[in-house]
N, C-alpha and C. Protein backbone atom coordinates (compact mmCIF):
# COMPACT_ATOMS: atom_id res chain seq x y z
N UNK A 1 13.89 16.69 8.01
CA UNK A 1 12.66 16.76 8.79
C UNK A 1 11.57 15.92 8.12
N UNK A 2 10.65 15.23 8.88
CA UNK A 2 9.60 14.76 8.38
C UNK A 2 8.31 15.52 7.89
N UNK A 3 7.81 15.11 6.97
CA UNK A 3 6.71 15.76 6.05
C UNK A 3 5.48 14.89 6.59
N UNK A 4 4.13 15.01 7.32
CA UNK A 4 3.53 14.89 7.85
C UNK A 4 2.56 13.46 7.09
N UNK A 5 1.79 14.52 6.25
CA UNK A 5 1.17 14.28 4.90
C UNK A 5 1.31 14.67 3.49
N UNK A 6 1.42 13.49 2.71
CA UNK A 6 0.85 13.92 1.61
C UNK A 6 0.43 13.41 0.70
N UNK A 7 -0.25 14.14 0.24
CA UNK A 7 -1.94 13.87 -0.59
C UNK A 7 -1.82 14.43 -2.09
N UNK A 8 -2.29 13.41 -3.03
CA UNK A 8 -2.31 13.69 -3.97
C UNK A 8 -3.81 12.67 -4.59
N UNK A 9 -4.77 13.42 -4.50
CA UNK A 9 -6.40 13.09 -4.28
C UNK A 9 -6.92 13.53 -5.56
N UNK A 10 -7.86 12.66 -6.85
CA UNK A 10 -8.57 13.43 -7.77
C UNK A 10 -7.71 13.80 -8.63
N UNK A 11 -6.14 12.43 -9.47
CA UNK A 11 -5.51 13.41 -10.01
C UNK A 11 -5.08 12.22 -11.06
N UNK A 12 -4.70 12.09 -12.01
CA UNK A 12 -4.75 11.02 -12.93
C UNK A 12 -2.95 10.63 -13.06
N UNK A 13 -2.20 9.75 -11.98
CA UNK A 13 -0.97 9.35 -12.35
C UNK A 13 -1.35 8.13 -12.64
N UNK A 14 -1.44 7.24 -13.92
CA UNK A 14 -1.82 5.61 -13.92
C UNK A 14 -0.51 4.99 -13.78
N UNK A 15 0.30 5.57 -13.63
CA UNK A 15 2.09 4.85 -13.55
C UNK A 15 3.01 5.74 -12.40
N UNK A 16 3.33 5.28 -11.35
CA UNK A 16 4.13 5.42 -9.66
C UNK A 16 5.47 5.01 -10.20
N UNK A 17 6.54 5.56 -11.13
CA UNK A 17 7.67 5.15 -11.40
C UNK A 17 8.34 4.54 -10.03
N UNK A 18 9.50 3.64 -10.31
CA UNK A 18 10.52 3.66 -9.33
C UNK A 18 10.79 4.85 -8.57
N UNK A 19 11.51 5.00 -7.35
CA UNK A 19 12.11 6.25 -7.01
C UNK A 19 11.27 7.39 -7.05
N UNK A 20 9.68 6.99 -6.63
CA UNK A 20 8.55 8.08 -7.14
C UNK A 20 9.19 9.47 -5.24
N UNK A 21 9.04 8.58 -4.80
CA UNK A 21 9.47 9.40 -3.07
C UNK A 21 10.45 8.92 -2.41
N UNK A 22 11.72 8.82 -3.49
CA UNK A 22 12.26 8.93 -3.15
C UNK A 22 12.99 9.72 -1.79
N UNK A 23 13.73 9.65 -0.81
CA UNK A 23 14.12 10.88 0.08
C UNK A 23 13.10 11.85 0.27
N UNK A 24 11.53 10.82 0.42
CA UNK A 24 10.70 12.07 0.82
C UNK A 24 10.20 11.37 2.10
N UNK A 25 10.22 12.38 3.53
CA UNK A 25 9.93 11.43 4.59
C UNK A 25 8.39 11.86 5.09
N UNK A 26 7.66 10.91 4.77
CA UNK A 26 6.71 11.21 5.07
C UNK A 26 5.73 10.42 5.70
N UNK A 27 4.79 10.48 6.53
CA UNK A 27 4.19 9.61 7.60
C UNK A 27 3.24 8.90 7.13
N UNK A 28 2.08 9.79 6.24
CA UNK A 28 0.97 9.86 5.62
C UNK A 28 1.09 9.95 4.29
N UNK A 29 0.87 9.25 3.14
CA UNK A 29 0.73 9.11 1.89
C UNK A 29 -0.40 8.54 1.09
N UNK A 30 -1.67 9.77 0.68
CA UNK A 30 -2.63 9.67 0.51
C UNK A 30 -2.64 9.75 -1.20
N UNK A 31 -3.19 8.59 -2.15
CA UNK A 31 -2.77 8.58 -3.14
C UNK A 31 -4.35 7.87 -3.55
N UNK A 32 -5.27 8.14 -3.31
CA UNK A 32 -6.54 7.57 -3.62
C UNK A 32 -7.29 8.68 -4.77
N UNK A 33 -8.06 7.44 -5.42
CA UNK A 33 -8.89 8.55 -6.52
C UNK A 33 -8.03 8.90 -7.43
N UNK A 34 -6.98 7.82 -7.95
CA UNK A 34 -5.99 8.35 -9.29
C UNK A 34 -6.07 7.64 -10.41
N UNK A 35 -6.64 6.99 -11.02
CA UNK A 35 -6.51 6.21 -11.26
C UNK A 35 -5.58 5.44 -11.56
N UNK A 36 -4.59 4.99 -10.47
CA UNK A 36 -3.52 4.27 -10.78
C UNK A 36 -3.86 2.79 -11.37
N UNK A 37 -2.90 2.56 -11.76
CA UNK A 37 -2.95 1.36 -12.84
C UNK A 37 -1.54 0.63 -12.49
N UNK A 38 -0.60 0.83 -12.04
CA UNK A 38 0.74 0.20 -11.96
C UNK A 38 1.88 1.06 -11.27
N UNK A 39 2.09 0.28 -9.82
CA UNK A 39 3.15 0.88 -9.17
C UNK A 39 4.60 0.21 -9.10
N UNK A 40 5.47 0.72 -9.75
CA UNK A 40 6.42 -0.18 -10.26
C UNK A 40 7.07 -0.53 -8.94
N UNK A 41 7.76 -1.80 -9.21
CA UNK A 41 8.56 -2.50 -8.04
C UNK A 41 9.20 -1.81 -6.55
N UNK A 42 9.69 -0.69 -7.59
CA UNK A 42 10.32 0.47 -6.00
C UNK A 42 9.99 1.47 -6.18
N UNK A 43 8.53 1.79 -6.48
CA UNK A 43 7.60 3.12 -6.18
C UNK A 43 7.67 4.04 -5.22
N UNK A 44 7.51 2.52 -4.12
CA UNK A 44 7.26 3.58 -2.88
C UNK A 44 8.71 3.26 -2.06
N UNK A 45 10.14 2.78 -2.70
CA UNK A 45 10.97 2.77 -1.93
C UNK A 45 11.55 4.36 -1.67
N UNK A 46 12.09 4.37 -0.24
CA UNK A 46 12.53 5.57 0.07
C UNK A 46 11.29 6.04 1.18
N UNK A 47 10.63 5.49 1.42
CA UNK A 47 9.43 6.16 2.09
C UNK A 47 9.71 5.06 3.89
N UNK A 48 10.48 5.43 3.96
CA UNK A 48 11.34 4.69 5.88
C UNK A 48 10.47 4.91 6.61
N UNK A 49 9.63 5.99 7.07
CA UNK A 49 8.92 6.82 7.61
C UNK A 49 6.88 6.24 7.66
N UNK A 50 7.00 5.80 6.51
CA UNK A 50 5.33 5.74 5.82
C UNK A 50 4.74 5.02 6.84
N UNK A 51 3.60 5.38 7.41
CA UNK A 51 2.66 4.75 8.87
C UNK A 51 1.26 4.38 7.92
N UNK A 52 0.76 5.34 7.32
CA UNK A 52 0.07 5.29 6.57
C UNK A 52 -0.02 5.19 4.98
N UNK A 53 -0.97 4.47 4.47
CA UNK A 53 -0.85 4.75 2.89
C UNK A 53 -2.25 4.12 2.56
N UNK A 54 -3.10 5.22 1.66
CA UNK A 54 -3.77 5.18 1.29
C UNK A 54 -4.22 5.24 -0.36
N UNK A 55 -4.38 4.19 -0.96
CA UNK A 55 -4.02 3.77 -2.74
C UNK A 55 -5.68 3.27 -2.64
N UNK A 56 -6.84 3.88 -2.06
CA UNK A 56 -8.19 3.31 -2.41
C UNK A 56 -8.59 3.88 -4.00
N UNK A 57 -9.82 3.29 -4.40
CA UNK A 57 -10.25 3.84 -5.61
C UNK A 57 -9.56 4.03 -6.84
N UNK A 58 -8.49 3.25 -6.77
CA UNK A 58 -7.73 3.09 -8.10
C UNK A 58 -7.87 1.87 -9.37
N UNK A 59 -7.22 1.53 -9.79
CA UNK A 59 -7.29 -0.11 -10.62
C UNK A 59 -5.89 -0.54 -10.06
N UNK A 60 -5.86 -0.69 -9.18
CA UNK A 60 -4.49 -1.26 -9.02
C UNK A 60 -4.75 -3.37 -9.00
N UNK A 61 -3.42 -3.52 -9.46
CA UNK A 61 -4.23 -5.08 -9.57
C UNK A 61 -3.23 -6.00 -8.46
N UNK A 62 -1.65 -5.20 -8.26
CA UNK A 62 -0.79 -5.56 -7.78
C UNK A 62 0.07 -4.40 -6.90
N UNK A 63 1.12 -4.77 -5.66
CA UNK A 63 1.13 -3.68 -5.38
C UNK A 63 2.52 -4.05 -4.76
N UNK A 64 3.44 -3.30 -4.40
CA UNK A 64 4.86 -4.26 -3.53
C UNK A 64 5.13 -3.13 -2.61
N UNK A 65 5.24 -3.39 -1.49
CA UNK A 65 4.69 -2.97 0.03
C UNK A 65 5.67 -3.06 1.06
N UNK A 66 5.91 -4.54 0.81
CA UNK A 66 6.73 -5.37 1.99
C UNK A 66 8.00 -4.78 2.48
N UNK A 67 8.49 -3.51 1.76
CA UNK A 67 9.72 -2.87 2.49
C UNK A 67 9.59 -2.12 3.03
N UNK A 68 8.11 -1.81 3.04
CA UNK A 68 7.48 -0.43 4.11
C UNK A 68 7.73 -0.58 5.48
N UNK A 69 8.42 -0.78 6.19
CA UNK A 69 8.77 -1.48 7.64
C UNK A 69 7.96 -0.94 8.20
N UNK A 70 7.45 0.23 8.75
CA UNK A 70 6.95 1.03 9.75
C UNK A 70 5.57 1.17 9.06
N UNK A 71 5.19 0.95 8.30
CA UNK A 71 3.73 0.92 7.59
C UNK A 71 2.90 0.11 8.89
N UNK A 72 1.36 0.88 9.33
CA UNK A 72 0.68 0.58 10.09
C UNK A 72 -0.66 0.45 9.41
N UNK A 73 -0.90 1.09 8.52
CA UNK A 73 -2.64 1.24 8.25
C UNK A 73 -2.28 0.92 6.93
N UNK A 74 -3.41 0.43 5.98
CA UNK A 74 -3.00 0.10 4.83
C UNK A 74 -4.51 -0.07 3.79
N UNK A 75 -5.04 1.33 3.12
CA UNK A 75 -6.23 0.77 2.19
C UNK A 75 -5.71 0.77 1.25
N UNK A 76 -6.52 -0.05 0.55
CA UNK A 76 -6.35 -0.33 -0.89
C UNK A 76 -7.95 -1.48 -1.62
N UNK A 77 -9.03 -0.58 -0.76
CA UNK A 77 -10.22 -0.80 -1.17
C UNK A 77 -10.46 -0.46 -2.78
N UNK A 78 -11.34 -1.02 -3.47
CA UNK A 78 -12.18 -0.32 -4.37
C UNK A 78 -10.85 -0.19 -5.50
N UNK A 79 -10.06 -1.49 -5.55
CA UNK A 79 -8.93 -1.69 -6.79
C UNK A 79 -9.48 -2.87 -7.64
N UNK A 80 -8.39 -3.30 -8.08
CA UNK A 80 -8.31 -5.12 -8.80
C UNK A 80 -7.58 -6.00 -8.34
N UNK A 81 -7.70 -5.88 -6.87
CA UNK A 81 -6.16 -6.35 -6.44
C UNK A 81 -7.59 -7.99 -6.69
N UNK A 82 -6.51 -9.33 -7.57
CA UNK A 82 -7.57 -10.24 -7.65
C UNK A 82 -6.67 -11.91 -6.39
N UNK A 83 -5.52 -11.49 -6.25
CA UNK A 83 -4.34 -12.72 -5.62
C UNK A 83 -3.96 -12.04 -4.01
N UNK A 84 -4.04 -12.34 -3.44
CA UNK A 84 -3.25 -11.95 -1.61
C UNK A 84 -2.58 -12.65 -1.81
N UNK A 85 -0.66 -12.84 -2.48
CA UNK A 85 0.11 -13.92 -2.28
C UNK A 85 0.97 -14.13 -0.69
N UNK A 86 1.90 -14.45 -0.60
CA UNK A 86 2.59 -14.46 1.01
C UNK A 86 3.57 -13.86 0.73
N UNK A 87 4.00 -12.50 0.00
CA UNK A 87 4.49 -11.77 -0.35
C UNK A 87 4.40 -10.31 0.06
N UNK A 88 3.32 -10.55 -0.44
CA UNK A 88 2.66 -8.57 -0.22
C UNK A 88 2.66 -8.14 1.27
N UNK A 89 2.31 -8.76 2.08
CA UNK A 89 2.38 -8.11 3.50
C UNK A 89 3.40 -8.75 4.12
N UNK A 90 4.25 -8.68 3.85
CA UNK A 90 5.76 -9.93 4.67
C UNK A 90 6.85 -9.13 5.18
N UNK A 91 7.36 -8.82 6.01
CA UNK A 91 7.71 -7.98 7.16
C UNK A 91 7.75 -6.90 7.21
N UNK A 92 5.92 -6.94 7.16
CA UNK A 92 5.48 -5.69 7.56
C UNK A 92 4.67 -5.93 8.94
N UNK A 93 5.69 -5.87 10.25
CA UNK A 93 5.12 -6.68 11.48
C UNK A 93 4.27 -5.45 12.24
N UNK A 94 4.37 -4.18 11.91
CA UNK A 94 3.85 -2.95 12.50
C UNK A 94 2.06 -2.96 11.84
N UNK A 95 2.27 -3.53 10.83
CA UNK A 95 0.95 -3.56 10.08
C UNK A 95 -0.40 -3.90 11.08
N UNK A 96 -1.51 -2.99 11.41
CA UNK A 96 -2.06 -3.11 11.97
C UNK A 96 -3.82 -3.06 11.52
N UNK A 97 -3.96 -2.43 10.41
CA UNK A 97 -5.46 -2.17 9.58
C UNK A 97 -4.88 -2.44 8.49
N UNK A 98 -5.62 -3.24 7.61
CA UNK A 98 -5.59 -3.51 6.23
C UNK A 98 -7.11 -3.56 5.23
N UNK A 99 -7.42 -2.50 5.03
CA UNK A 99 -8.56 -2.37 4.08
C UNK A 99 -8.44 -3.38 2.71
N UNK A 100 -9.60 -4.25 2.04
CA UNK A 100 -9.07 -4.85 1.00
C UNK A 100 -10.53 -4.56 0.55
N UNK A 101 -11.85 -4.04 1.14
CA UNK A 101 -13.04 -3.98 0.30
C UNK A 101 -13.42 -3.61 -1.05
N UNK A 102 -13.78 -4.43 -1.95
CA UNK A 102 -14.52 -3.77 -3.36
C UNK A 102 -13.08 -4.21 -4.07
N UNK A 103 -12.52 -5.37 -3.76
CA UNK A 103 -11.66 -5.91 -4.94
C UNK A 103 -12.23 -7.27 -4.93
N UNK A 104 -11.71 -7.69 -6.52
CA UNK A 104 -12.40 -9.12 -6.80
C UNK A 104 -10.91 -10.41 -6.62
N UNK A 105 -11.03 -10.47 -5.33
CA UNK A 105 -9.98 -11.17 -4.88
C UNK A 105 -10.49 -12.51 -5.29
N UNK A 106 -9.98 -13.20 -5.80
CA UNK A 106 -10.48 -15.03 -5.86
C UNK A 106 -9.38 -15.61 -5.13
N UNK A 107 -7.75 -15.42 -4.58
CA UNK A 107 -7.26 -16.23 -3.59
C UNK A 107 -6.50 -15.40 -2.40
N UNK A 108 -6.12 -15.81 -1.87
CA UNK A 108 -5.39 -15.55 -0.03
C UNK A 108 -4.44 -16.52 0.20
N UNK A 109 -3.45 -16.32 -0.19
CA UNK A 109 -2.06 -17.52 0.35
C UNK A 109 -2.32 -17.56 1.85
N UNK A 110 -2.58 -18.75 2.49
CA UNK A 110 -2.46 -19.37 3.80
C UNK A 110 -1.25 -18.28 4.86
N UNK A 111 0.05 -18.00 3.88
CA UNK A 111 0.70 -17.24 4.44
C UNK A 111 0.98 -16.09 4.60
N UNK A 112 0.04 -15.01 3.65
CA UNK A 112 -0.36 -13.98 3.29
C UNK A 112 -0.01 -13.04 4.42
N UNK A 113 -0.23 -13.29 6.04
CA UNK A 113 -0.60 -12.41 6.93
C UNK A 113 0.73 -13.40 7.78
N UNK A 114 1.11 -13.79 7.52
CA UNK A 114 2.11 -14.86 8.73
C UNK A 114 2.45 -13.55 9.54
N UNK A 115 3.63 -13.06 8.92
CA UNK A 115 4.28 -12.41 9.98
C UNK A 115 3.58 -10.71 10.52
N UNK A 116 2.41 -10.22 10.22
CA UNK A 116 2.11 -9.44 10.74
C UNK A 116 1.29 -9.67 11.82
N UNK A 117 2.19 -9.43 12.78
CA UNK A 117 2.23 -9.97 14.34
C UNK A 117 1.04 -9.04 14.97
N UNK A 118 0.66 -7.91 14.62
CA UNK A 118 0.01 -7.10 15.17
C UNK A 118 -1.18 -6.39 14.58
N UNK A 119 -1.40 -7.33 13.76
CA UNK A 119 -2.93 -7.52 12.51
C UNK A 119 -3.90 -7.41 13.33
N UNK A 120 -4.94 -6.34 13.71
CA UNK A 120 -5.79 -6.83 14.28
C UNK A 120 -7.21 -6.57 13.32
N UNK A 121 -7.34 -5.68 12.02
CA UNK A 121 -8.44 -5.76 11.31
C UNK A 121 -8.23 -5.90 9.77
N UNK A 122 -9.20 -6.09 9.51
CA UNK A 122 -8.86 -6.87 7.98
C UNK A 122 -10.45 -6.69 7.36
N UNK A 123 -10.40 -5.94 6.17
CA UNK A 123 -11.44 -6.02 5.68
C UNK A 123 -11.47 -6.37 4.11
């Protein structure tokens, strides 16, 4: 069965091992206010399900995403994310909100957003 939400708000993990949710199905994954610092390569693999994900208010500087298929909303305001390569959002075609406010981004790969077909806000 699917697990709706979940939230883990106001809580100090600075390291999202591999295999963190694993076989956990969940829609909503609220992970803001941790100070995360590093989500390793397949953090969030296992998460088939994820519509939402919310990683605001952390130090995150980097983040790997792109297997989230069904991922629709996406903050990650108020980090270090400082590069948008043509990597990070790449077939993620459901992707529809992407929060990026209060990071000190200095570039945006041209191809950054190619294939999210159904991008309609971007901040």
């Amino acid at each position: 069965s699917t697990i709706f939400n979940l939230e883990f708000i106001n809580k100090i993990y600075p390291i999202i091992p591999n295999n963190s949710f694993l076989y956990i199905k969940a829609e909503k994954l609220i992970l803001s206010n941790n100070q995360i610092e590093l989500v390793e390569e397949l953090g969030f693999y296992g998460l088939e399900k994820l519509k939402f994900l919310d990683l605001k208010n952390n130090k995150l500087k980097v983040v790997f995403i792109n297997f989230l298929f069904p991922l629709e909303q996406l903050f990650m305001d108020n980090n270090q994310i400082e590069l948008i390569d043509e990597n990070l959002f790449k077939n993620l075609e459901n992707l529809n909100r992407v929060i990026l406010i209060g990071n000190t981004i200095e570039h945006i790969s041209e191809e950054a957003f190619k294939t999210n077909i159904h991008l309609k806000e971007i901040y």
